[in-house]
C-alpha atoms as a PDB file:
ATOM      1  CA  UNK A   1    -120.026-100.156 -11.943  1.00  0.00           C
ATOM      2  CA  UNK A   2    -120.346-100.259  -8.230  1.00  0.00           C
ATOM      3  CA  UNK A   3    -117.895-103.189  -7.582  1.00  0.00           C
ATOM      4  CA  UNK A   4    -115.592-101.961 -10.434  1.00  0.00           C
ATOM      5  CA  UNK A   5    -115.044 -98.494  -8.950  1.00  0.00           C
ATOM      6  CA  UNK A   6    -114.955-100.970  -5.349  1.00  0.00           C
ATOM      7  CA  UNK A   7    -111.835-102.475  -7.010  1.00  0.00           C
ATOM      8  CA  UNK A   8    -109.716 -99.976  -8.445  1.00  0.00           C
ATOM      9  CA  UNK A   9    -110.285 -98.387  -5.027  1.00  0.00           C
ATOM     10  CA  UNK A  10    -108.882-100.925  -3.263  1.00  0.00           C
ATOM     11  CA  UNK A  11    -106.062-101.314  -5.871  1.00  0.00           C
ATOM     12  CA  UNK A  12    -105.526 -97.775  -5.177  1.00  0.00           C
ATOM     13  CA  UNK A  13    -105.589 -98.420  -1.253  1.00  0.00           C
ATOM     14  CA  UNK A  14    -103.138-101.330  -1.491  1.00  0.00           C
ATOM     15  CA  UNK A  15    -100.567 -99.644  -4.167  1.00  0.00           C
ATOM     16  CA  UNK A  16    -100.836 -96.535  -1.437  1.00  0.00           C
ATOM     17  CA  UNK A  17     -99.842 -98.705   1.081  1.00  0.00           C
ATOM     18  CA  UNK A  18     -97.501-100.411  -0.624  1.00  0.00           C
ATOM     19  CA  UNK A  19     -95.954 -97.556  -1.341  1.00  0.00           C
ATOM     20  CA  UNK A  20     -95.826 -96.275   2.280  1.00  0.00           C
ATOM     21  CA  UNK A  21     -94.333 -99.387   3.492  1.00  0.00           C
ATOM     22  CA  UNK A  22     -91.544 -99.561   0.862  1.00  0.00           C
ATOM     23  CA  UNK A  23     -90.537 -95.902   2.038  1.00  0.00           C
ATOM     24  CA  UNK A  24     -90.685 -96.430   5.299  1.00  0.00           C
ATOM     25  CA  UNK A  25     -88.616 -99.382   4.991  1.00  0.00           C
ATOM     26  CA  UNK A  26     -86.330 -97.375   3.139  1.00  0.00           C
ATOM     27  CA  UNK A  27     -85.954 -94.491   5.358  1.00  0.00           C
ATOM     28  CA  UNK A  28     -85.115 -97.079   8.393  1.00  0.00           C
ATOM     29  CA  UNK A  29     -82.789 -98.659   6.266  1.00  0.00           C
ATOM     30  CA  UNK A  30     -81.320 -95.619   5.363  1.00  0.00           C
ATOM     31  CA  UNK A  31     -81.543 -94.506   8.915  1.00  0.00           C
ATOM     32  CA  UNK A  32     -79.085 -97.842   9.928  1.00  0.00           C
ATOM     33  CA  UNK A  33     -76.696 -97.228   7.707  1.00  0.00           C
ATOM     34  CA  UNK A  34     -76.283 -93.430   8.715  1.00  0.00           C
ATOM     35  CA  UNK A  35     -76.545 -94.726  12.605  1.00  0.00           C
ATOM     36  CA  UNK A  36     -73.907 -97.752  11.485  1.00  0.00           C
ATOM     37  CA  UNK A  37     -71.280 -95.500   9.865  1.00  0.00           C
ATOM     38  CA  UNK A  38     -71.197 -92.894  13.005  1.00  0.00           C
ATOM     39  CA  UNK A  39     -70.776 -95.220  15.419  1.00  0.00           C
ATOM     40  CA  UNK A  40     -68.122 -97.076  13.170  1.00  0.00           C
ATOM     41  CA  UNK A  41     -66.743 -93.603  12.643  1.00  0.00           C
ATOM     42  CA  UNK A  42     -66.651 -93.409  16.852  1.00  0.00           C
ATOM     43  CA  UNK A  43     -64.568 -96.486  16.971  1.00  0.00           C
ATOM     44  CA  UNK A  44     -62.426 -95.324  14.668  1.00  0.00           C
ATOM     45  CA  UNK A  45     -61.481 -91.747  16.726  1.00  0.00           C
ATOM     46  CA  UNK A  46     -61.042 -94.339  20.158  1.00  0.00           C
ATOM     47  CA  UNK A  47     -59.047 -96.222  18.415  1.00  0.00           C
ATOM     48  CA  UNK A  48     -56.718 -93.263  17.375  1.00  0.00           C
ATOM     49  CA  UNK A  49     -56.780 -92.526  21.026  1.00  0.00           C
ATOM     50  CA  UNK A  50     -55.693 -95.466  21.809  1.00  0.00           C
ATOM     51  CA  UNK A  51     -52.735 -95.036  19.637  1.00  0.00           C
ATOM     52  CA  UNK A  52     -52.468 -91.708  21.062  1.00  0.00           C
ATOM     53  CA  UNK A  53     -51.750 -93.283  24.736  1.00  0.00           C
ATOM     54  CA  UNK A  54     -49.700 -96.078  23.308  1.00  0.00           C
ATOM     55  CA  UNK A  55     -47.422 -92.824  21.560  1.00  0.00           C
ATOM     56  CA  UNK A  56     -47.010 -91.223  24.848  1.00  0.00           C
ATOM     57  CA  UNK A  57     -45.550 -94.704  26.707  1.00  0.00           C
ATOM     58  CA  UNK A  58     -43.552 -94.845  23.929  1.00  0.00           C
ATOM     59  CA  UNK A  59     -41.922 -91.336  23.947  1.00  0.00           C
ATOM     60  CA  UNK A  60     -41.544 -91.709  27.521  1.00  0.00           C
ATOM     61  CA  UNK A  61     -39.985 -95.029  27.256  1.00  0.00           C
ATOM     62  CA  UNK A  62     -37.657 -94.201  24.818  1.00  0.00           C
ATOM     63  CA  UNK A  63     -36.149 -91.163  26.891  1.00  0.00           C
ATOM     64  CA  UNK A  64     -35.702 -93.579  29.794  1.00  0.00           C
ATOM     65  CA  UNK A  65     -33.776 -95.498  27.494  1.00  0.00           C
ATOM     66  CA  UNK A  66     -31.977 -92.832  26.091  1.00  0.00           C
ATOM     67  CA  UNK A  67     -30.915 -91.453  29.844  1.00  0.00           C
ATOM     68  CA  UNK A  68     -29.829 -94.688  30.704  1.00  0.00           C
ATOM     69  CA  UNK A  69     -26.879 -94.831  27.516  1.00  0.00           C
ATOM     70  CA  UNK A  70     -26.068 -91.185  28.611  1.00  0.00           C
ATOM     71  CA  UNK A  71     -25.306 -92.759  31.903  1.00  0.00           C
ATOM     72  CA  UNK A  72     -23.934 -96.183  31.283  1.00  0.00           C
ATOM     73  CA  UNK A  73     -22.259 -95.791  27.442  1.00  0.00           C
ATOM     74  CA  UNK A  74     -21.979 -92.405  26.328  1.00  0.00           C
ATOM     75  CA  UNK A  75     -18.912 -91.873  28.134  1.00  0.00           C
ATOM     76  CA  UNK A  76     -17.254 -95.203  26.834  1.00  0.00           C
ATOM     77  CA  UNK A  77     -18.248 -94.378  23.225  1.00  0.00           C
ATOM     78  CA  UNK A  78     -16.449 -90.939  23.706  1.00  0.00           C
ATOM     79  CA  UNK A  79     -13.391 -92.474  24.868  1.00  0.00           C
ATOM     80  CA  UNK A  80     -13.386 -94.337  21.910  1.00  0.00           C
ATOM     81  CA  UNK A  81     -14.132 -91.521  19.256  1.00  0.00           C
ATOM     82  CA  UNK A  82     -11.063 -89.632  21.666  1.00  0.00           C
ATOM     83  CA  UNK A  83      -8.361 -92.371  20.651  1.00  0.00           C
ATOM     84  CA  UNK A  84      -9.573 -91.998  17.053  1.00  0.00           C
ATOM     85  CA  UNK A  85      -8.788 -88.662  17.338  1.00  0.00           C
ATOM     86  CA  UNK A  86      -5.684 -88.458  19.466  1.00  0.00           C
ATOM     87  CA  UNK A  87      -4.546 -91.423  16.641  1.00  0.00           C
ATOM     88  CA  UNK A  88      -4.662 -89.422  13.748  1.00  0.00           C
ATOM     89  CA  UNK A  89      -8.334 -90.759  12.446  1.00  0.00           C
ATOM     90  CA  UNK A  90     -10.598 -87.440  12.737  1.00  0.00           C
ATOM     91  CA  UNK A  91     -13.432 -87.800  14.936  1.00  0.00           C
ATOM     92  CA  UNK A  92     -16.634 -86.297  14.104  1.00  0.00           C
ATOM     93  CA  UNK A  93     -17.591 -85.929  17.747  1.00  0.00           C
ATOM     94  CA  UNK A  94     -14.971 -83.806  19.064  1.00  0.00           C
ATOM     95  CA  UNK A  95     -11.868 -82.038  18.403  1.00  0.00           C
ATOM     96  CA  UNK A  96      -8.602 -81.180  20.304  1.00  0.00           C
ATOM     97  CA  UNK A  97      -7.363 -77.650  21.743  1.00  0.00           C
ATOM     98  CA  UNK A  98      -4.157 -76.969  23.223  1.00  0.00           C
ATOM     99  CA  UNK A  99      -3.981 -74.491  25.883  1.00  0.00           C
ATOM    100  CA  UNK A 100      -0.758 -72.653  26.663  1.00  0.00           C
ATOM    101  CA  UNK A 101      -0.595 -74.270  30.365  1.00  0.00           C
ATOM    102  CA  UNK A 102       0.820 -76.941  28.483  1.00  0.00           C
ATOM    103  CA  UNK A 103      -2.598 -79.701  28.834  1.00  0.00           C
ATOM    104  CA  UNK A 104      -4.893 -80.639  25.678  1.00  0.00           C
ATOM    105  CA  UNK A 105      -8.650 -80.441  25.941  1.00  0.00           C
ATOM    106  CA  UNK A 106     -10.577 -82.172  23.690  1.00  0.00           C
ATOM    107  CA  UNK A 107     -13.892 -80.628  23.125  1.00  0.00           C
ATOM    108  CA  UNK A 108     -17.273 -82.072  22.011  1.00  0.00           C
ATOM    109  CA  UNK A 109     -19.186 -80.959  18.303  1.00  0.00           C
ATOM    110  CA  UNK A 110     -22.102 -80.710  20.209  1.00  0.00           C
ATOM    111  CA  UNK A 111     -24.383 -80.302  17.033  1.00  0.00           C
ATOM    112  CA  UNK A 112     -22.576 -83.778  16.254  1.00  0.00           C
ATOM    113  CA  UNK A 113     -23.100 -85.688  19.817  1.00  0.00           C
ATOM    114  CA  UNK A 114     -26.603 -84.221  20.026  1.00  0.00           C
ATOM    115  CA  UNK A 115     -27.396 -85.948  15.931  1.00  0.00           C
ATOM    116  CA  UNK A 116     -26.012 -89.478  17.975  1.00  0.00           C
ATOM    117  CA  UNK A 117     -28.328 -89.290  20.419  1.00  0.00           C
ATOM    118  CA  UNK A 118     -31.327 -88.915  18.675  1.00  0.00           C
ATOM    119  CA  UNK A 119     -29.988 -91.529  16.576  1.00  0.00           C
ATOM    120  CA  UNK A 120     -30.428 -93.720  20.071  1.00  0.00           C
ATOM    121  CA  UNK A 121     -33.503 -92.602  20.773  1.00  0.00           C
ATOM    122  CA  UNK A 122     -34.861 -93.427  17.133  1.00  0.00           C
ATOM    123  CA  UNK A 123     -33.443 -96.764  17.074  1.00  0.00           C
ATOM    124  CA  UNK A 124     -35.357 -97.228  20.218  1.00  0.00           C
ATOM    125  CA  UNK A 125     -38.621 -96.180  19.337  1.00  0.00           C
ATOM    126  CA  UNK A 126     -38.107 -98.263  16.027  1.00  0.00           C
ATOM    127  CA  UNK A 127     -37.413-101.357  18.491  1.00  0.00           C
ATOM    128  CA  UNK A 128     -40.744-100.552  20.417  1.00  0.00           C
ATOM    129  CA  UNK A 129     -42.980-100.114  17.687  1.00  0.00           C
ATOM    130  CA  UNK A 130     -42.158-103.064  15.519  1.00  0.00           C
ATOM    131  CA  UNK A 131     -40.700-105.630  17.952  1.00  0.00           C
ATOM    132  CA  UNK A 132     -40.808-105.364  21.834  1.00  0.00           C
ATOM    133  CA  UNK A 133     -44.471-104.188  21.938  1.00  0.00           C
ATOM    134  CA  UNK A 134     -46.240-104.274  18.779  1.00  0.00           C
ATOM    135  CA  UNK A 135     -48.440-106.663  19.865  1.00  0.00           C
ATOM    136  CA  UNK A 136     -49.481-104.167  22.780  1.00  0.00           C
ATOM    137  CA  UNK A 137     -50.140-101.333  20.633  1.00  0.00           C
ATOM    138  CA  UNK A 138     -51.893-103.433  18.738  1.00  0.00           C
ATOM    139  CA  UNK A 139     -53.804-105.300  20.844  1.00  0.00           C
ATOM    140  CA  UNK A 140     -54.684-101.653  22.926  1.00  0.00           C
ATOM    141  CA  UNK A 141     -56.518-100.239  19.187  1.00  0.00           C
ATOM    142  CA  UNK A 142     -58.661-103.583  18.861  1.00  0.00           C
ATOM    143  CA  UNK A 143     -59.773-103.701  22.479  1.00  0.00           C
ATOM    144  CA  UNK A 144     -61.394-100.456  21.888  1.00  0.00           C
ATOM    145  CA  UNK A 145     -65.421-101.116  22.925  1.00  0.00           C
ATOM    146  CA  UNK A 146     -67.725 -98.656  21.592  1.00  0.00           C
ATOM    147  CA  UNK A 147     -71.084-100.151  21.015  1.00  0.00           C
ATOM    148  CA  UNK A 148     -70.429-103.363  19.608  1.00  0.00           C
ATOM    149  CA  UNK A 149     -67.837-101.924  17.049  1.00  0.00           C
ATOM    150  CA  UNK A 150     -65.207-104.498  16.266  1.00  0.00           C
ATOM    151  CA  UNK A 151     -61.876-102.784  15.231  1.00  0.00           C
ATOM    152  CA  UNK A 152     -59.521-104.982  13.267  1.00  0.00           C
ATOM    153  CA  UNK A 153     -55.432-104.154  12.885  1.00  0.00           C
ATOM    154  CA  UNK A 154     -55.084-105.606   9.106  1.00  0.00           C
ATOM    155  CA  UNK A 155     -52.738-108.952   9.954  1.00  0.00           C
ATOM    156  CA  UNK A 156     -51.692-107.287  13.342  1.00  0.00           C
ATOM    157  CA  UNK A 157     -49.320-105.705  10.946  1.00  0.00           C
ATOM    158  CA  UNK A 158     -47.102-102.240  12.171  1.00  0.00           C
ATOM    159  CA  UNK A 159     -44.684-101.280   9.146  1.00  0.00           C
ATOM    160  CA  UNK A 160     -42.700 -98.531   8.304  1.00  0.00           C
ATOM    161  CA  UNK A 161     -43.746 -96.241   5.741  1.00  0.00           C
ATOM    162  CA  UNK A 162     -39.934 -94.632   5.497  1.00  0.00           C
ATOM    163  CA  UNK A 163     -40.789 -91.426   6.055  1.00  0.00           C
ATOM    164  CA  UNK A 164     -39.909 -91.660   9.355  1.00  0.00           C
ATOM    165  CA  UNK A 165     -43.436 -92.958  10.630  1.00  0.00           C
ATOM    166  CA  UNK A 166     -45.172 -95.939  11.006  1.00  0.00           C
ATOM    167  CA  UNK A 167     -48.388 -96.629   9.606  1.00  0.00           C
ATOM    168  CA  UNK A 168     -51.082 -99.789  10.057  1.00  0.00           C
ATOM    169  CA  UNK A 169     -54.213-100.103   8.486  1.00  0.00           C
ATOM    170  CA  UNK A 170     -57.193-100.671  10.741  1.00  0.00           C
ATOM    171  CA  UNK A 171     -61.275-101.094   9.700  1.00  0.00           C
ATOM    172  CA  UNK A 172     -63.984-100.779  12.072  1.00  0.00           C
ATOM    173  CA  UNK A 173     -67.012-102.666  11.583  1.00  0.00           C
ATOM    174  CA  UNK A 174     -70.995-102.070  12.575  1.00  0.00           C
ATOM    175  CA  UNK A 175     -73.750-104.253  12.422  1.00  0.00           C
ATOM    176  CA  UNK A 176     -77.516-102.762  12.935  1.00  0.00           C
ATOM    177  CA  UNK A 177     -80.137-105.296  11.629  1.00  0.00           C
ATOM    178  CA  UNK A 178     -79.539-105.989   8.322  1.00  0.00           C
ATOM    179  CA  UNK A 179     -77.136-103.277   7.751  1.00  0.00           C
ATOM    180  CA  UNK A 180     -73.455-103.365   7.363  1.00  0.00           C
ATOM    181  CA  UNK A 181     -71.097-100.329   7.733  1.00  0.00           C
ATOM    182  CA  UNK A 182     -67.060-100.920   7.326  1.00  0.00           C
ATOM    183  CA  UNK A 183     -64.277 -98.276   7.475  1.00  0.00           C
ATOM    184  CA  UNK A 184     -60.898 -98.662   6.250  1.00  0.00           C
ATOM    185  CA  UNK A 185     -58.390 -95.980   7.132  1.00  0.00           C
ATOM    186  CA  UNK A 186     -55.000 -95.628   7.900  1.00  0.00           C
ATOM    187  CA  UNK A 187     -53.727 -94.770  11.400  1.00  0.00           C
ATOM    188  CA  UNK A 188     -49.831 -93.518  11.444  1.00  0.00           C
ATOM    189  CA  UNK A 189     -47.348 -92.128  13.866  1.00  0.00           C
ATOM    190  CA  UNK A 190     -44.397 -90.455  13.159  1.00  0.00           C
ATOM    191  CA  UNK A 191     -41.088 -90.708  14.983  1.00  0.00           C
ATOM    192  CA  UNK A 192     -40.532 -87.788  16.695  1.00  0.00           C
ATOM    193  CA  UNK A 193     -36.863 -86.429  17.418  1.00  0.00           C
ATOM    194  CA  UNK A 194     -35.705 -86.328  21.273  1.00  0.00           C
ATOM    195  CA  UNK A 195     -34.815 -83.080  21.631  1.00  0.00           C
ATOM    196  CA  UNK A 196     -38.498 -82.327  22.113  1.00  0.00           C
ATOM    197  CA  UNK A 197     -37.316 -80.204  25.197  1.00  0.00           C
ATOM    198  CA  UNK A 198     -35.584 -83.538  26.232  1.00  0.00           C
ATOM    199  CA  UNK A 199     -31.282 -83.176  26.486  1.00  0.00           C
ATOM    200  CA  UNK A 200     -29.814 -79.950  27.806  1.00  0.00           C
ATOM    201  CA  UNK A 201     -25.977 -80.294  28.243  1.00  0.00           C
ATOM    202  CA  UNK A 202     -24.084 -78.846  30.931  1.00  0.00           C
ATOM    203  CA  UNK A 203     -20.443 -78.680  30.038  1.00  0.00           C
ATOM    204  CA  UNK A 204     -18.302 -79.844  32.917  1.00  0.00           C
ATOM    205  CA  UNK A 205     -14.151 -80.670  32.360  1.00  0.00           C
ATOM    206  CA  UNK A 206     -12.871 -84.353  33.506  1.00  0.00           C
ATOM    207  CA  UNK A 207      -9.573 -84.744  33.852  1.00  0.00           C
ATOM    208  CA  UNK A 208      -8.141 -88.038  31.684  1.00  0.00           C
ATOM    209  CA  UNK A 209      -5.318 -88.079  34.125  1.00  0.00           C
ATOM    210  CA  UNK A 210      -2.032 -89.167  31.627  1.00  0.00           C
ATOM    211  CA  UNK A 211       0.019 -87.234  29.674  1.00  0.00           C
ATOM    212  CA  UNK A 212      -0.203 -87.727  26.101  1.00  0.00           C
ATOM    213  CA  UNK A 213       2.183 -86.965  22.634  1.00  0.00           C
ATOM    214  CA  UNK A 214       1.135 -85.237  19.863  1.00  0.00           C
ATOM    215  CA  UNK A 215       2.702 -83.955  16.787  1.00  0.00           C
ATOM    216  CA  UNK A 216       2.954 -80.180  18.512  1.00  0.00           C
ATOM    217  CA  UNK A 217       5.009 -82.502  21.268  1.00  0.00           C
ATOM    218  CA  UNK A 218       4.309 -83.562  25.407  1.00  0.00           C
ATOM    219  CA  UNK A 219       1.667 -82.280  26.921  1.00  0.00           C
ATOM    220  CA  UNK A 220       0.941 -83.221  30.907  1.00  0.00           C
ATOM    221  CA  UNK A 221      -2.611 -83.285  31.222  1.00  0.00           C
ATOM    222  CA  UNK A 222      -5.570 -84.284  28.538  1.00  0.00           C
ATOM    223  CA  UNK A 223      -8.741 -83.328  29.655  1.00  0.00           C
ATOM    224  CA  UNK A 224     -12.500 -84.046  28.199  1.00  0.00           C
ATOM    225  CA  UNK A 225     -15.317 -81.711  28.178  1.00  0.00           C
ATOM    226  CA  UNK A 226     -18.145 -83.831  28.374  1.00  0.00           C
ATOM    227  CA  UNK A 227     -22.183 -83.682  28.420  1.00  0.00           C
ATOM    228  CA  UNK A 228     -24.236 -84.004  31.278  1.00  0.00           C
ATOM    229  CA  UNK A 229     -27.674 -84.055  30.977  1.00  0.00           C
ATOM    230  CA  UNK A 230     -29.852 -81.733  33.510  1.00  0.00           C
ATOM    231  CA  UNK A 231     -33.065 -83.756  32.683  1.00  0.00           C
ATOM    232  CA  UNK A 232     -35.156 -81.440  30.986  1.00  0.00           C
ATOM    233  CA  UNK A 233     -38.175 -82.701  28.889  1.00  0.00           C
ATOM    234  CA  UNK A 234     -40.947 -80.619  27.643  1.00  0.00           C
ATOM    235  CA  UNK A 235     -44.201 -81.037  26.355  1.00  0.00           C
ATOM    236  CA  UNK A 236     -44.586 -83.463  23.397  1.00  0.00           C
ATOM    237  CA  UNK A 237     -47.479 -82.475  20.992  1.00  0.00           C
ATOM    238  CA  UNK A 238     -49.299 -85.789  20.360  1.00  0.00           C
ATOM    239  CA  UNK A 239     -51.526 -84.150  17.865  1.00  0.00           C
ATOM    240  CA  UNK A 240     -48.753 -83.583  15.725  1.00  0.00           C
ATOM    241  CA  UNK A 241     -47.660 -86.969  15.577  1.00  0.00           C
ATOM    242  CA  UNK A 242     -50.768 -89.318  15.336  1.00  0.00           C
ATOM    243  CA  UNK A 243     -52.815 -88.844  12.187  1.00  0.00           C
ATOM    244  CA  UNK A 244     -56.127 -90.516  10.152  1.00  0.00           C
ATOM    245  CA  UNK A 245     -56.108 -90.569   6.997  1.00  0.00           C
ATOM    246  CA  UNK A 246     -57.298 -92.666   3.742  1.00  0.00           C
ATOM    247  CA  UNK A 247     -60.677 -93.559   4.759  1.00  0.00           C
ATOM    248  CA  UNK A 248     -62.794 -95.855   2.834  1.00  0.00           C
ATOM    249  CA  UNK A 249     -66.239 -96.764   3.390  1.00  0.00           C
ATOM    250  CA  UNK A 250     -67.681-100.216   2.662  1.00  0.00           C
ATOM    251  CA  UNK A 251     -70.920-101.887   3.039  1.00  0.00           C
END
């Protein structure tokens, strides 16, 4: 009786232990994959601030772009929208007025001019998003380095989602022992306009120097009101433009 009550005691002690030891082995693996999916989840917010920097070059860059067409082509591509109107063929960038002095000045639809230039500035953060330095922004999110988290651009891939943003699908990946955390989300960026406190026009009159015939007859002197920008730019909200969203966890 003694060694049989011996026995089941030890059985008892062993299954007890056991026991213990499964449990704690599942609490520490439970404990990894918690520890795993926060740090994953800290990669994941770096790597949106990456994006967040890369936005800001861009928005910048763009503007310097769009400054230098005000300087160098604007002018040229309002000369040619004024012979379309002085021909007959409406314009949807300016119109004429004839004074009583006897001169025509052709005046700009602002609303209209302002629509092109954003237009400009759009095409040009298209251009540096998906061609001149994709592989920046992209390479800027996956050099992130937050304990040992390895963030992966799906296929280095940028594409347009056309709702005037871009969008690229990124995971972020943690190893702790045996454990394996991996989250997918979806990191976009939407175009903003530039007339975030960027173009401000201040109307000054050039004289076209020729004399020009119109239906209403000869008038001496044609004369263009055109834009000049003063170089304002406010405060672009970066918040507002770079989101998360779509997450999915793996293990």
């Amino acid at each position: 009786m003694g060694l049989i009550t011996m026995l089941l005691l030890w059985t008892l002690g062993m299954t007890l232990v056991l026991i213990t030891a499964r449990n704690a082995s599942a609490r520490e693996l439970s404990s990894s994959h918690k520890r795993s999916f926060y740090i994953a989840d800290g990669g994941l917010r770096l790597a949106k601030e990456a994006l967040l920097v890369s936005t800001e070059a861009a928005f910048a860059a763009c503007l310097d772009k769009l400054d230098l067409y005000i300087e160098q082509e604007l002018e040229d591509f309002l000369m040619i929208e004024l012979e379309k109107e002085l021909s007959g063929n409406d314009s949807q960038y300016m119109e004429l007025e004839y004074c009583e002095d006897g001169n025509v000045t052709a005046r700009l639809i602002r609303e209209n001019v302002d629509s092109h230039l954003n237009g400009i500035f759009k095409k040009a953060y298209w251009d540096y998003f998906l061609t001149e330095k994709r592989l920046e922004v992209v390479g800027q999110i996956e050099a992130v380095d937050s304990e040992d988290v390895l963030i992966n651009v799906r296929d280095d891939h940028i594409k347009f989602d056309l709702v005037d943003a871009f969008v690229m699908e990124i995971a972020a990946l943690k190893s702790i022992g045996a454990t394996r955390c991996v989250i997918d989300c979806i990191l976009g960026v939407k175009i903003p306009d530039s007339d975030f406190g960027h173009i401000e026009y201040e109307l000054h009159t050039k004289s076209l120097g020729k004399s020009i015939e119109l239906g209403e007859g000869v008038y001496g002197e044609l004369y263009l009101e055109a834009p000049k920008s003063v170089g304002v730019r406010g405060v672009l909200d970066l918040e507002s433009l770079v989101s998360m969203s779509g997450w999915v966890r793996r293990r």
